[in-house]
C-alpha atoms as a PDB file:
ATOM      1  CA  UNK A   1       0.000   0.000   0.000  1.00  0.00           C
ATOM      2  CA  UNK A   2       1.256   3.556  -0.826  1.00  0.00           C
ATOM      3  CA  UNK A   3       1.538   6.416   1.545  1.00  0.00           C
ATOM      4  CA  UNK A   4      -1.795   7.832   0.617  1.00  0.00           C
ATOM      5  CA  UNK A   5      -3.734   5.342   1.447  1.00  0.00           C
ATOM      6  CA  UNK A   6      -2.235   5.182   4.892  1.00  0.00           C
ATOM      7  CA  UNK A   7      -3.449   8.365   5.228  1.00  0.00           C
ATOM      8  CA  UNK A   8      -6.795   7.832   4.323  1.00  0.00           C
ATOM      9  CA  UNK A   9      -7.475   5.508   6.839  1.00  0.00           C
ATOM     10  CA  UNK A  10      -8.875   6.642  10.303  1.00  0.00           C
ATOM     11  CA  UNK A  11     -10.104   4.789  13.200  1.00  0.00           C
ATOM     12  CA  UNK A  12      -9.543   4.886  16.884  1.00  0.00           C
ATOM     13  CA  UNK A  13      -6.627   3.429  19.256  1.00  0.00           C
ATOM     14  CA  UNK A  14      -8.347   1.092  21.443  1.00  0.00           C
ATOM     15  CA  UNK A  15      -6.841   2.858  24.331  1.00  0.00           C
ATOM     16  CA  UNK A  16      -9.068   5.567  23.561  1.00  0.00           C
ATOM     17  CA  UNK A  17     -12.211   3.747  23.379  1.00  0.00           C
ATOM     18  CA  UNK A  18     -11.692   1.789  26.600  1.00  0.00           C
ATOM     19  CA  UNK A  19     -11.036   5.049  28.263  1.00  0.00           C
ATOM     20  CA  UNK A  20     -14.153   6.488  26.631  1.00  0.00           C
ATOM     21  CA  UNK A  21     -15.945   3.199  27.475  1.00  0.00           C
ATOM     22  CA  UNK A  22     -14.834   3.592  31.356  1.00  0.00           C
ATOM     23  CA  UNK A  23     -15.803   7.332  31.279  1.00  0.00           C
ATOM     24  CA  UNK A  24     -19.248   6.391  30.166  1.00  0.00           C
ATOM     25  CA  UNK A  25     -19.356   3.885  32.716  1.00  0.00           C
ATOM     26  CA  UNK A  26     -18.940   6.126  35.631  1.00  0.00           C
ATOM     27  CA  UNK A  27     -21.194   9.005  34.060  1.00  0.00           C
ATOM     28  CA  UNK A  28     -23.948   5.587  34.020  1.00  0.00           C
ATOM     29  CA  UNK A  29     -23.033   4.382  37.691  1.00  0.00           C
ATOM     30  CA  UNK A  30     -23.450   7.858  38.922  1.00  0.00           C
ATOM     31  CA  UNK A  31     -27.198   8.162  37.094  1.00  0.00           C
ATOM     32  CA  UNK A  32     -28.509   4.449  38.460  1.00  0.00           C
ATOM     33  CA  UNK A  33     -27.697   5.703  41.799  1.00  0.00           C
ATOM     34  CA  UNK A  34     -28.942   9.004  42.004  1.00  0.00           C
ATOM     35  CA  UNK A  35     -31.452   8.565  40.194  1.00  0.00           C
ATOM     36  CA  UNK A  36     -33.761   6.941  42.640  1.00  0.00           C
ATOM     37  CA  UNK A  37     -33.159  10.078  45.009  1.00  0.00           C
ATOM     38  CA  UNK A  38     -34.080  12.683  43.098  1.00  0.00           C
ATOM     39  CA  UNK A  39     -37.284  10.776  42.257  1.00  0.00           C
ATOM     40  CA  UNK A  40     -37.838  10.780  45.842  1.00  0.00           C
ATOM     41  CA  UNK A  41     -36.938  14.515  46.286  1.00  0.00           C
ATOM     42  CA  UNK A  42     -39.941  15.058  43.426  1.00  0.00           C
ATOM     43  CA  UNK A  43     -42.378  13.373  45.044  1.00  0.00           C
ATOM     44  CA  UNK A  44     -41.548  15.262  48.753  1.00  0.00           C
ATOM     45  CA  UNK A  45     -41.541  18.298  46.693  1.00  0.00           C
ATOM     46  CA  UNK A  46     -45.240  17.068  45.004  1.00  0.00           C
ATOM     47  CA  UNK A  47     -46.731  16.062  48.723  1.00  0.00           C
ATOM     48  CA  UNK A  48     -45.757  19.334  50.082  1.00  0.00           C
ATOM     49  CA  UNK A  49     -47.084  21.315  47.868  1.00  0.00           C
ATOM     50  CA  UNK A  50     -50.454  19.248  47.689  1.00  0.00           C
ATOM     51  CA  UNK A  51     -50.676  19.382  51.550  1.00  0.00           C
ATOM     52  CA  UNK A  52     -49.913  22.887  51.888  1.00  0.00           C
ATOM     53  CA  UNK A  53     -52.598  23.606  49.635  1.00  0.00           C
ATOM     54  CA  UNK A  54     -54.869  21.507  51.391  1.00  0.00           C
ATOM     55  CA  UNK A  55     -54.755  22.506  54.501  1.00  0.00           C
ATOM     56  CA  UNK A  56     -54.802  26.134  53.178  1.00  0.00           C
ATOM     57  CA  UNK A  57     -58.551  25.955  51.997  1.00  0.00           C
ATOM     58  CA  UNK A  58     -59.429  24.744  55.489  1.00  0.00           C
ATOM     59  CA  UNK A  59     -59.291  28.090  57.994  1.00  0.00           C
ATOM     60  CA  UNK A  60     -59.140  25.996  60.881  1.00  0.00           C
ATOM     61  CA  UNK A  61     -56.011  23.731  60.012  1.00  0.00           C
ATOM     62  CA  UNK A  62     -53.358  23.327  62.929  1.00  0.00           C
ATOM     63  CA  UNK A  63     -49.497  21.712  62.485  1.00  0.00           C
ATOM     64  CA  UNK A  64     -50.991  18.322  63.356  1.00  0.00           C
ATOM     65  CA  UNK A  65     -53.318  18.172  60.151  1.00  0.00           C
ATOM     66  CA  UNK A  66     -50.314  19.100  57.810  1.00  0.00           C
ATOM     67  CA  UNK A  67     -48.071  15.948  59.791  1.00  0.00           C
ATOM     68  CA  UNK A  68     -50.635  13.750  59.231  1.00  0.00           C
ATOM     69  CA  UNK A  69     -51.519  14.842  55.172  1.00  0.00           C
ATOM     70  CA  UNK A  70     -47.822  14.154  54.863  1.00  0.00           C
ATOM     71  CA  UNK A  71     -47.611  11.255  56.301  1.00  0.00           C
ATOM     72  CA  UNK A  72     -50.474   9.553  54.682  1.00  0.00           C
ATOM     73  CA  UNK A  73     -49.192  10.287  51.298  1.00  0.00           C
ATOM     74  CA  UNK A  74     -45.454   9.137  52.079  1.00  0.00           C
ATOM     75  CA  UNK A  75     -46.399   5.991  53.040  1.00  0.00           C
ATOM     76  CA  UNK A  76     -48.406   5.597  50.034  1.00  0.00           C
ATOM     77  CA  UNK A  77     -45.639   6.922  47.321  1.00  0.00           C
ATOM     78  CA  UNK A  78     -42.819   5.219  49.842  1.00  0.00           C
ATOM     79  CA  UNK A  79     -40.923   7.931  50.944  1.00  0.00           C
ATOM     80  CA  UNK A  80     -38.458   7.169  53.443  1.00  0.00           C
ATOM     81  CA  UNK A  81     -35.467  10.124  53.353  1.00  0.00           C
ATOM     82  CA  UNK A  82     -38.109  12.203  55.226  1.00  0.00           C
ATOM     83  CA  UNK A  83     -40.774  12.016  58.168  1.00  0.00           C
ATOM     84  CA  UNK A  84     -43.628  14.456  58.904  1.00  0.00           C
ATOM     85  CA  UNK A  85     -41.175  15.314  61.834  1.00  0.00           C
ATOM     86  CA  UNK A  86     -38.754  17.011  59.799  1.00  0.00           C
ATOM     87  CA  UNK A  87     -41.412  19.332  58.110  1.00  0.00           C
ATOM     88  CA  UNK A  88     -40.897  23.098  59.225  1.00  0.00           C
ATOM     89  CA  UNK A  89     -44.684  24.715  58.979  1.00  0.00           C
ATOM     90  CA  UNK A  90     -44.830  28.357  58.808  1.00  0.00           C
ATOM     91  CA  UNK A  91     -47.349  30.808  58.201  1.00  0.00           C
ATOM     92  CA  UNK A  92     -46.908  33.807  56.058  1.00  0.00           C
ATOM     93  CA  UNK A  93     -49.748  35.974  56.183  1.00  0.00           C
ATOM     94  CA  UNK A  94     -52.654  34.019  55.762  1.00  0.00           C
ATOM     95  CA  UNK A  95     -51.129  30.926  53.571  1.00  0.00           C
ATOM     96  CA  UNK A  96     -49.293  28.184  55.421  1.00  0.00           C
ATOM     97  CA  UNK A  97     -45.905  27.392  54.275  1.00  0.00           C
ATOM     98  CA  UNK A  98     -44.696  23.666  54.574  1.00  0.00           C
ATOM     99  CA  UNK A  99     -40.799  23.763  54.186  1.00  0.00           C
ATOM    100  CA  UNK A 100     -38.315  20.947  54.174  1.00  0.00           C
ATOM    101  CA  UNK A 101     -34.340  19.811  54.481  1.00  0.00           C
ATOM    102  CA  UNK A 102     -32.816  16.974  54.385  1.00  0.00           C
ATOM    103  CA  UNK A 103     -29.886  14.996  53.255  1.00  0.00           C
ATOM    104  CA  UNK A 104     -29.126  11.739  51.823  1.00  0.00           C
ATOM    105  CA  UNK A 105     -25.973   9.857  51.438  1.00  0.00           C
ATOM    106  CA  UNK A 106     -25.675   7.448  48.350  1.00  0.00           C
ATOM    107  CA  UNK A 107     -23.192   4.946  48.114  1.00  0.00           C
ATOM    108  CA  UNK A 108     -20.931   4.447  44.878  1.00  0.00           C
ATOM    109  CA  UNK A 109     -17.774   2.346  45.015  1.00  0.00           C
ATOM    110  CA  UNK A 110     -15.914   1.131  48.089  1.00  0.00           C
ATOM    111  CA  UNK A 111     -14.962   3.950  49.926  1.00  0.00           C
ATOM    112  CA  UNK A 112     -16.591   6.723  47.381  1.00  0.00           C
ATOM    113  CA  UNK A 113     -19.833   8.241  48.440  1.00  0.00           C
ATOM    114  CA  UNK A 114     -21.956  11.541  47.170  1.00  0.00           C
ATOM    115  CA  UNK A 115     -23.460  13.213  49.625  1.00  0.00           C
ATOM    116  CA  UNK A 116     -26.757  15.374  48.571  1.00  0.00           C
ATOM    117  CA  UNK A 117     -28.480  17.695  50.320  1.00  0.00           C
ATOM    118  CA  UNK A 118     -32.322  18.212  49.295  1.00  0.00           C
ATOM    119  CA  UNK A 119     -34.628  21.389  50.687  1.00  0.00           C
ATOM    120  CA  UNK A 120     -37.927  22.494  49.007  1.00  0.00           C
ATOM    121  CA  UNK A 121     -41.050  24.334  50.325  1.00  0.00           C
ATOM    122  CA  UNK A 122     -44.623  24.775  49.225  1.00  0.00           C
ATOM    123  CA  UNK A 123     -43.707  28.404  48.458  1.00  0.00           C
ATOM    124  CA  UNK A 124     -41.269  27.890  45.489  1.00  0.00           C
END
């Protein structure tokens, strides 16, 4: 073969693919694991919000009716990062504002973890 056609051939090193291939691996083992928690911070977010505007059409809702409207529809959507203990209920003005914080710790490899940290409040 001449030259040119040495030159018209292209391809890849096979170093470069496996380091491509282990680069897509990680970006893959980092979206199977967090995945499942940031499903989990939706739905929070979704049963706050729902609650909060619940309890704000009745005029005489207390703390104890916003616990219990979150805790009702955590156990049915299986939340478990968060209890109706960790809720911070406000009022500003007339609306009540159901807040939250919490953080979650996902294991990846060994001795490598990510550490998230989640808030959200009916307000946003």
């Amino acid at each position: 073969m001449s030259k040119a056609g040495y030159k018209q051939q292209c391809g890849m090193a096979i170093s470069k693919l496996l380091m491509i291939l282990v680069l897509v691996g990680a970006v893959a083992l980092l979206g199977l694991k967090l995945t499942p928690e940031y499903i989990e911070y939706f739905k929070v977010q979704n049963i706050v919000k729902v609650v909060a505007a619940e309890v704000n059409t009745k005029p005489d809702a207390t703390v104890a009716d916003v616990r219990l409207g979150f805790e009702r529809r955590a156990e049915i959507d299986h939340i478990k990062g968060l209890t109706s203990a960790d809720l911070d209920v406000t009022k500003d003005g007339n609306q009540i504002v159901v807040g939250f914080a919490y953080e979650r710790k996902v294991h990846l490899l060994k001795n490598i973890s990510v550490l998230i940290e989640f808030e959200g409040s009916s307000a946003k």
